[in-house]
Protein backbone atom coordinates (compact mmCIF):
# COMPACT_ATOMS: atom_id res chain seq x y z
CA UNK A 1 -12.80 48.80 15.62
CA UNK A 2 -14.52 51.95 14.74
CA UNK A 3 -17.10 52.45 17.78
CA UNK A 4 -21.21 52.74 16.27
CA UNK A 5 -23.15 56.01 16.61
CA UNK A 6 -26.35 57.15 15.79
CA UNK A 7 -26.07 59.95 12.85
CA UNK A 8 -28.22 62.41 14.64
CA UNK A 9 -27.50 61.98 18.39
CA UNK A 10 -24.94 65.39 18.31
CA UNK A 11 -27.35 67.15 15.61
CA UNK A 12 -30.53 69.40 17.18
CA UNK A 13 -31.91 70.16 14.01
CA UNK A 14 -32.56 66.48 13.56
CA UNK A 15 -33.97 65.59 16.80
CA UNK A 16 -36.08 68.36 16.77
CA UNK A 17 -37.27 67.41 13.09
CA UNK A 18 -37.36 63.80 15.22
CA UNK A 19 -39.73 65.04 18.08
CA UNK A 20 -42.03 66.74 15.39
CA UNK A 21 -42.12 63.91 12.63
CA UNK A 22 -43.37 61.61 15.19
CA UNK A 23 -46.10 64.24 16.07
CA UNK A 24 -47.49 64.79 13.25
CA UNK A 25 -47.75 60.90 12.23
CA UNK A 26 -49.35 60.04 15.28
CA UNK A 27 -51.73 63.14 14.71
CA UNK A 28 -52.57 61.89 11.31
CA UNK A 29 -52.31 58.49 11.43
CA UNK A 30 -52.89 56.56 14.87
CA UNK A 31 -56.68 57.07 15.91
CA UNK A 32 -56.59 57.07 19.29
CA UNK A 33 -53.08 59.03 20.67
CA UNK A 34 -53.62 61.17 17.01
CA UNK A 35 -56.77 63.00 18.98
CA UNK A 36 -54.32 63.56 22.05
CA UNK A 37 -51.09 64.74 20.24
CA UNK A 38 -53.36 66.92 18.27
CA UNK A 39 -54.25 68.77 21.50
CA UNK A 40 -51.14 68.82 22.68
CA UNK A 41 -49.20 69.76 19.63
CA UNK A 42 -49.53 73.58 20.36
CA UNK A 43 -47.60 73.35 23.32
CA UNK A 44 -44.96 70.88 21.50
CA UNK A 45 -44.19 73.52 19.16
CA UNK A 46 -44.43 76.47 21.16
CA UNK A 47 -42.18 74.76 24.08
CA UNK A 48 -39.39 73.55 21.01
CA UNK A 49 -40.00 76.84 19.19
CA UNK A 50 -38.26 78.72 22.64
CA UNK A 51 -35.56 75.96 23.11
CA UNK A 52 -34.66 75.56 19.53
CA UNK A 53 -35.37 78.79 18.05
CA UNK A 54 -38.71 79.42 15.78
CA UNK A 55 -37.72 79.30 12.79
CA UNK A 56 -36.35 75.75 13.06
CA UNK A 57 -38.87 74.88 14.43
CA UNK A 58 -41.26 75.67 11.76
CA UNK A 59 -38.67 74.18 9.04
CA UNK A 60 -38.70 70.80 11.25
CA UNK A 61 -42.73 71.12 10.91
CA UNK A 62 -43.02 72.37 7.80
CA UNK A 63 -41.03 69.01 6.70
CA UNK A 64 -42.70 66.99 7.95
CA UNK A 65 -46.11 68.24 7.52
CA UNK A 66 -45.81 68.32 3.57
CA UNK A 67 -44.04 64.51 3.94
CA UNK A 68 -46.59 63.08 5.43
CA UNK A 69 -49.90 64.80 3.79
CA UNK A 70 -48.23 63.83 1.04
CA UNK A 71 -48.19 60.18 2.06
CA UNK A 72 -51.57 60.53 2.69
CA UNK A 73 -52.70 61.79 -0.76
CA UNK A 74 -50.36 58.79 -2.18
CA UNK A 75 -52.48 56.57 0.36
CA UNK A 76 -55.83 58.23 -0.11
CA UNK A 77 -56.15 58.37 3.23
CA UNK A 78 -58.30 61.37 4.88
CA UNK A 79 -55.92 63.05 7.98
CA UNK A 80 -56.74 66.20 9.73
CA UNK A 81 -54.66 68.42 7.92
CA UNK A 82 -55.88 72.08 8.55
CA UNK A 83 -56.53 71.09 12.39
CA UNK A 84 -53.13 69.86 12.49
CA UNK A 85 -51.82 73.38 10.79
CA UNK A 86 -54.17 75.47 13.04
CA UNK A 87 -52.97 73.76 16.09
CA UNK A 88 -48.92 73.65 15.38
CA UNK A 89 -49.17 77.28 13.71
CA UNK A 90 -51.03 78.00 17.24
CA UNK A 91 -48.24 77.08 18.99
CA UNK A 92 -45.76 79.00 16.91
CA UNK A 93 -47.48 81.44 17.31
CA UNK A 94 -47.37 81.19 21.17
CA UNK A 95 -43.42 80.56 21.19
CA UNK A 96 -42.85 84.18 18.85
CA UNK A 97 -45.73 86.24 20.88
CA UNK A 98 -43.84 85.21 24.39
CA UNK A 99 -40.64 86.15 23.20
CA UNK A 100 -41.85 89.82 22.63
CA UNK A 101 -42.35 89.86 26.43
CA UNK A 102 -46.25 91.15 26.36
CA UNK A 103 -48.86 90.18 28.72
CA UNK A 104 -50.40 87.20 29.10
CA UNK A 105 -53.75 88.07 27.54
CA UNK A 106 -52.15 88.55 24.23
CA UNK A 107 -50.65 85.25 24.54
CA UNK A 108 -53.20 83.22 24.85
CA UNK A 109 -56.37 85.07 23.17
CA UNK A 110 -54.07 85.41 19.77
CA UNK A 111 -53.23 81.89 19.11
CA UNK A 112 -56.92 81.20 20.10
CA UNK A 113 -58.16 83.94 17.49
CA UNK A 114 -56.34 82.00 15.36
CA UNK A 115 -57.42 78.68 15.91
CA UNK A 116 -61.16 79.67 15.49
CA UNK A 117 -60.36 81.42 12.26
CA UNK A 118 -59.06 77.99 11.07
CA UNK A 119 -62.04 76.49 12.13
CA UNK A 120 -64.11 79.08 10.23
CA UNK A 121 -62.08 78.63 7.32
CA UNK A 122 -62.50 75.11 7.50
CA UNK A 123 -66.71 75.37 7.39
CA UNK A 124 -66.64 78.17 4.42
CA UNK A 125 -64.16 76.27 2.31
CA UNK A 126 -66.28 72.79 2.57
CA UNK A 127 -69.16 74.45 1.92
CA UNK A 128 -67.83 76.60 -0.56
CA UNK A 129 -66.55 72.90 -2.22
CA UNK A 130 -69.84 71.15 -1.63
CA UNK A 131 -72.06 73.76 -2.18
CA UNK A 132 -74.03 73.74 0.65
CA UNK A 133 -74.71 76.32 3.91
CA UNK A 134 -71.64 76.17 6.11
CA UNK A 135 -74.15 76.48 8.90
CA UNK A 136 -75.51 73.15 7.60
CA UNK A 137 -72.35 71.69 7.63
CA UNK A 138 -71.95 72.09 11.19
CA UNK A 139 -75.22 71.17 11.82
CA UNK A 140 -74.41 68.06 10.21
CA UNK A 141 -71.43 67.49 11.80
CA UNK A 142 -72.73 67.88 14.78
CA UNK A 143 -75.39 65.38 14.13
CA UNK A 144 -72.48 63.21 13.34
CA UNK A 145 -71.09 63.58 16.66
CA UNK A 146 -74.11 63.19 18.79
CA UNK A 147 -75.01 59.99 16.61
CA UNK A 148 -71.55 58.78 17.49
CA UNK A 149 -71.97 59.35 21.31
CA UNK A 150 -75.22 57.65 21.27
CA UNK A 151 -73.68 54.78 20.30
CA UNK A 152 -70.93 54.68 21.80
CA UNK A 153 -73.38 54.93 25.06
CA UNK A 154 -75.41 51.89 23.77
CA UNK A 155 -72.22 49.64 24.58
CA UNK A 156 -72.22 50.84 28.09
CA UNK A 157 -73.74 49.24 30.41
CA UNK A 158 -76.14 52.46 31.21
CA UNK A 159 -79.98 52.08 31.84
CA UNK A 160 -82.11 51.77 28.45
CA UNK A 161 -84.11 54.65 29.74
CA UNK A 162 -81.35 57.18 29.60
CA UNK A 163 -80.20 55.93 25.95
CA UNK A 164 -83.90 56.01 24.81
CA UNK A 165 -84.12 59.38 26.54
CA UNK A 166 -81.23 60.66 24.66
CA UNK A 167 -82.22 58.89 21.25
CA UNK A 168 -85.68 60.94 21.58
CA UNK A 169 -84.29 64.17 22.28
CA UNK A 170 -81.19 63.83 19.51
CA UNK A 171 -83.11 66.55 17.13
CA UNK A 172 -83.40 69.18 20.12
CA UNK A 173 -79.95 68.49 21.60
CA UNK A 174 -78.38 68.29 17.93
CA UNK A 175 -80.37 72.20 17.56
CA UNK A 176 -79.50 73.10 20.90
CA UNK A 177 -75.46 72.61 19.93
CA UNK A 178 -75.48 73.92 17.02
CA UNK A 179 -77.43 77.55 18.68
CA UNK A 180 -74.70 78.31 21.10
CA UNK A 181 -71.67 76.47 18.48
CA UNK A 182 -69.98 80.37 17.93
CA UNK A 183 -69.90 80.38 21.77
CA UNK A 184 -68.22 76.14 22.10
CA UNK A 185 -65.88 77.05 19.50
CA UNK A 186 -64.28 80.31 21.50
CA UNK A 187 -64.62 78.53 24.37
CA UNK A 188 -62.69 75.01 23.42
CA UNK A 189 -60.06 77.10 21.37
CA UNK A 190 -59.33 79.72 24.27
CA UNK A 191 -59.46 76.71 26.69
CA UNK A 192 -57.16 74.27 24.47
CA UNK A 193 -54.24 77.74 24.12
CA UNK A 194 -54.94 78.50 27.80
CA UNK A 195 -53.81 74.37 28.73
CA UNK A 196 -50.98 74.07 26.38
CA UNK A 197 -49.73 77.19 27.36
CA UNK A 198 -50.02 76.09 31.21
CA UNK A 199 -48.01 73.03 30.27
CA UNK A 200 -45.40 74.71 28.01
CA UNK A 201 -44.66 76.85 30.31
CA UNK A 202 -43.87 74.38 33.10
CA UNK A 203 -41.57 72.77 30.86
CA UNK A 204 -39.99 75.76 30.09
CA UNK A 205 -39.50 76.26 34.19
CA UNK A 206 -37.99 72.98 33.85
CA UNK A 207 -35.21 73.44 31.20
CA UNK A 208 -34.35 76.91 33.23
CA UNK A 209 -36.16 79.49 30.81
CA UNK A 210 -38.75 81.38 32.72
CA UNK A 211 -40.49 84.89 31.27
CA UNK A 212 -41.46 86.91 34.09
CA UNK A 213 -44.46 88.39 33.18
CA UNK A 214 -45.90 84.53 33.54
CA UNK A 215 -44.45 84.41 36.96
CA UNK A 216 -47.65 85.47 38.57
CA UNK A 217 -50.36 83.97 36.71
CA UNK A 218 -52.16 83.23 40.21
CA UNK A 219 -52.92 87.12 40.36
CA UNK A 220 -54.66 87.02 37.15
CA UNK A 221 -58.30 88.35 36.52
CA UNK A 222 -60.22 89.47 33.55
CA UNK A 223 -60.72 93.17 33.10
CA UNK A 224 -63.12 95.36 35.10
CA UNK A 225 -66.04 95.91 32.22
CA UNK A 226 -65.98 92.77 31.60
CA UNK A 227 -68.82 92.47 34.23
CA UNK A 228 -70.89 94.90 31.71
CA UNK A 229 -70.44 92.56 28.93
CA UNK A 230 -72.05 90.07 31.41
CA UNK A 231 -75.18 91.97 32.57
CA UNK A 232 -75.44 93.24 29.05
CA UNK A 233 -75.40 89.60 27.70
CA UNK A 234 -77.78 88.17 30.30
CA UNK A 235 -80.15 91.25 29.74
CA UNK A 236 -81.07 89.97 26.05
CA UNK A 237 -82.53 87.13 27.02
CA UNK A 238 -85.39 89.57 27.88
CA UNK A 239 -85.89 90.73 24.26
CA UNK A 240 -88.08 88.36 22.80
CA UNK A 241 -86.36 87.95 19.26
CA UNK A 242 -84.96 84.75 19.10
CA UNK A 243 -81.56 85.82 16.76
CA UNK A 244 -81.22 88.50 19.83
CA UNK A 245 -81.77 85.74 22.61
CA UNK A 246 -79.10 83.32 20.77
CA UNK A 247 -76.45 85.87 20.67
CA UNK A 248 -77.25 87.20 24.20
CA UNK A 249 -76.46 83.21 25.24
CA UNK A 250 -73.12 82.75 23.03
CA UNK A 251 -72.03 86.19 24.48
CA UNK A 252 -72.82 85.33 28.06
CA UNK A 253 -71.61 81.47 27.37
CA UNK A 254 -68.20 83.00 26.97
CA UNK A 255 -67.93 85.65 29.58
CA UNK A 256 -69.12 82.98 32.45
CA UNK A 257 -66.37 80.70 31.04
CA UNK A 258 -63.46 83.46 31.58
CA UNK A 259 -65.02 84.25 34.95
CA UNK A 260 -64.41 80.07 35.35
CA UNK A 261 -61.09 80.64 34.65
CA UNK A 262 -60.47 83.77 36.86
CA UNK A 263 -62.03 81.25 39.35
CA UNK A 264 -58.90 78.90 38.30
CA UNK A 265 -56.61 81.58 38.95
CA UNK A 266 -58.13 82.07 42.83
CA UNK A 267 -58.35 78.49 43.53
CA UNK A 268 -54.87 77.95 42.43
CA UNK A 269 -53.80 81.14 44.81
CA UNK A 270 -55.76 79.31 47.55
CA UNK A 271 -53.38 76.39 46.80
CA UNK A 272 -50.39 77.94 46.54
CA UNK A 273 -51.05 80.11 49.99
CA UNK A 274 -52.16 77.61 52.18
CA UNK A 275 -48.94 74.77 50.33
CA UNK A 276 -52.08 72.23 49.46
CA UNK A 277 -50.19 69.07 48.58
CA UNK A 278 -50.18 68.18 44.96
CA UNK A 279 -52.26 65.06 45.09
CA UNK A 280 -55.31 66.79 46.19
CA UNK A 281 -54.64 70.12 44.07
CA UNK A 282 -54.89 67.38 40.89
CA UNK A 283 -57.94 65.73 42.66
CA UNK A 284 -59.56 68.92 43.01
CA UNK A 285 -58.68 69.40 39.11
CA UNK A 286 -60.15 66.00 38.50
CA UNK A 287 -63.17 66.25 39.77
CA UNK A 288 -63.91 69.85 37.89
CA UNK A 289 -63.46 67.88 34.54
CA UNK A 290 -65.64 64.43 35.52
CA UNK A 291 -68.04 66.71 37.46
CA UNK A 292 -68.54 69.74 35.40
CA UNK A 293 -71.36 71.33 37.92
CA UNK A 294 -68.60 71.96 40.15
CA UNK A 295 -67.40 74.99 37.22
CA UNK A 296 -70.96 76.91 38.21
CA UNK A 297 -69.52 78.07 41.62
CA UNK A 298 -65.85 78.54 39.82
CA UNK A 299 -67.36 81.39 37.58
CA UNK A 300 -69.11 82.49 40.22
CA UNK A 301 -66.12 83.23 42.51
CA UNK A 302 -64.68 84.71 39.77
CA UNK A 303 -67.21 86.94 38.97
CA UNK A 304 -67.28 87.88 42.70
CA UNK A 305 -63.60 88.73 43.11
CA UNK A 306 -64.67 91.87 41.41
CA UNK A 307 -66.43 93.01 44.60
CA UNK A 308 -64.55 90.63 47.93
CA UNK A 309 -60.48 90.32 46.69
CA UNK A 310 -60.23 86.81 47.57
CA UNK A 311 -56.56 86.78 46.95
CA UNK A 312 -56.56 89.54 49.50
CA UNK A 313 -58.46 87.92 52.18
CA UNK A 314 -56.49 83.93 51.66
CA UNK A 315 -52.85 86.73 52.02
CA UNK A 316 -54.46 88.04 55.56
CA UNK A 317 -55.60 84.97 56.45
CA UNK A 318 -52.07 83.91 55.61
CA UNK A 319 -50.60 86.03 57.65
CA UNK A 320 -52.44 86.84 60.52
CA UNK A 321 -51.65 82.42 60.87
């Protein structure tokens, strides 16, 4: 008796076309885990586009993208499509930018450039459809989000003053948003590259393919003038002209957030010197994303390894132990 196989078990191209298929339908299709694999699907494409090559890679995508928006149009049912593009094309992007051995700047802030052109695309064009100001549209949308949030709150069993507080003040925090939104959007997009990148290449360590200009991403930390850009940013806010003031604050928004993640990169070093066991390294990590004062003294540390090294000073204390 002939024994049973499966067709594809021996074939990469198929389980890679597999892996991404199932991606992209939860990404389109289920609600809850289509939100995660949509912010994970940059580093599922730029981990299989160094195994399996890029160029399969994008076939296996491009497949199943156009199968299943196609589906969808059959269906008439709404999906993210150009997030889901932006975010796999990120990832591609990530997979053929590594391979050219450059630094890890260009890695991470072109994918990211990327991404927020996507996003910009994606306000002209519906504006551009719907006739209307794309900066309306993202007020709107984030009027839609807020609105959402508040009632998602109201099921919670929270105090009625802080949902009433919240309900009165939805008009200034919806403006307040939608002021420093240039600044979120560079921020989320830099942050989402920076984390799938992080995680891609851990798997990478794992199947034995290591590029060794990551090797010391502990040592990282954002150029010199960048500390310019800060004091020039932060001196606007003394101009009173409010289109001045609001750029000064999306322009200092994203400097303190790379000085957060230089302070990453010395906290990790701090970890990795003194062998911190894994449970609380992730603990520490935790409580940075469900307590999100803690990132104030992050950027801070950052922005003070310009003047005290505090690589330098965890490597004496290191060894003079």
């Amino acid at each position: 008796m002939k024994k049973f196989s499966i067709p594809f078990r021996n074939n990469p191209f198929l389980k890679l076309l597999l892996v991404i298929a199932f991606s992209i339908f939860a990404a389109f299709f289920i609600p809850v885990m289509g939100s995660f694999f949509l912010l994970i699907l940059p580093m599922i494409l730029f981990f299989n586009g160094t195994v399996n090559g890029i160029n399969k890679t994008a076939a296996a995508f491009l497949i199943s993208f156009s199968l299943f928006l196609l589906l969808a149009m059959m269906l008439s049912i709404h999906v993210p499509a150009i997030p889901v593009f932006a975010m796999a094309a990120a990832g591609l992007l990530m997979a053929q930018i590594a391979a050219g051995n450059v630094s890890v700047e260009k890695t991470i802030i072109y994918p990211a450039v990327f991404i927020i052109a996507a996003i910009c695309f994606y306000f002209i064009y519906d504006g551009f459809v719907h006739s209307a100001d794309p900066w309306l549209l993202v007020k709107n949308y984030i009027a839609a989000i807020i609105a959402e949030n508040v009632k998602f709150y109201s099921q919670l069993p929270l105090k009625a003053e802080d949902i009433n507080f919240i309900k009165d003040n939805e008009k200034n925090i919806v403006s307040g948003i939608t002021q420093i939104f240039p600044a979120l959007v560079v921020i989320s997009a830099v942050f989402i590259v920076w984390i799938n990148f992080l995680l891609g290449k851990n798997y990478l360590g794992k199947a034995g393919i290591t590029y060794h200009q990551f090797t010391a991403l502990t040592r990282w930390k954002a150029p010199d003038f960048t500390i310019w850009i800060f004091i020039a940013s932060a001196a606007l806010f003394l101009i009173s002209h409010q289109d001045i003031n609001l750029f000064g604050w999306n322009i200092f928004l994203v400097v303190c957030f790379i000085y957060f993640l230089q302070g990453l990169t010395i906290v990790s070093f701090f970890f990795q010197t003194k062998n911190v066991p894994f449970f609380f390294r992730y603990f520490f990590y935790f409580l940075i994303a469900v307590q999100q004062i803690l990132m104030v003294p992050i950027a801070a540390v950052g922005c003070l390894d310009i003047w005290i090294d505090f690589r330098k000073l965890f490597q004496k204390d290191q060894t003079a132990a």
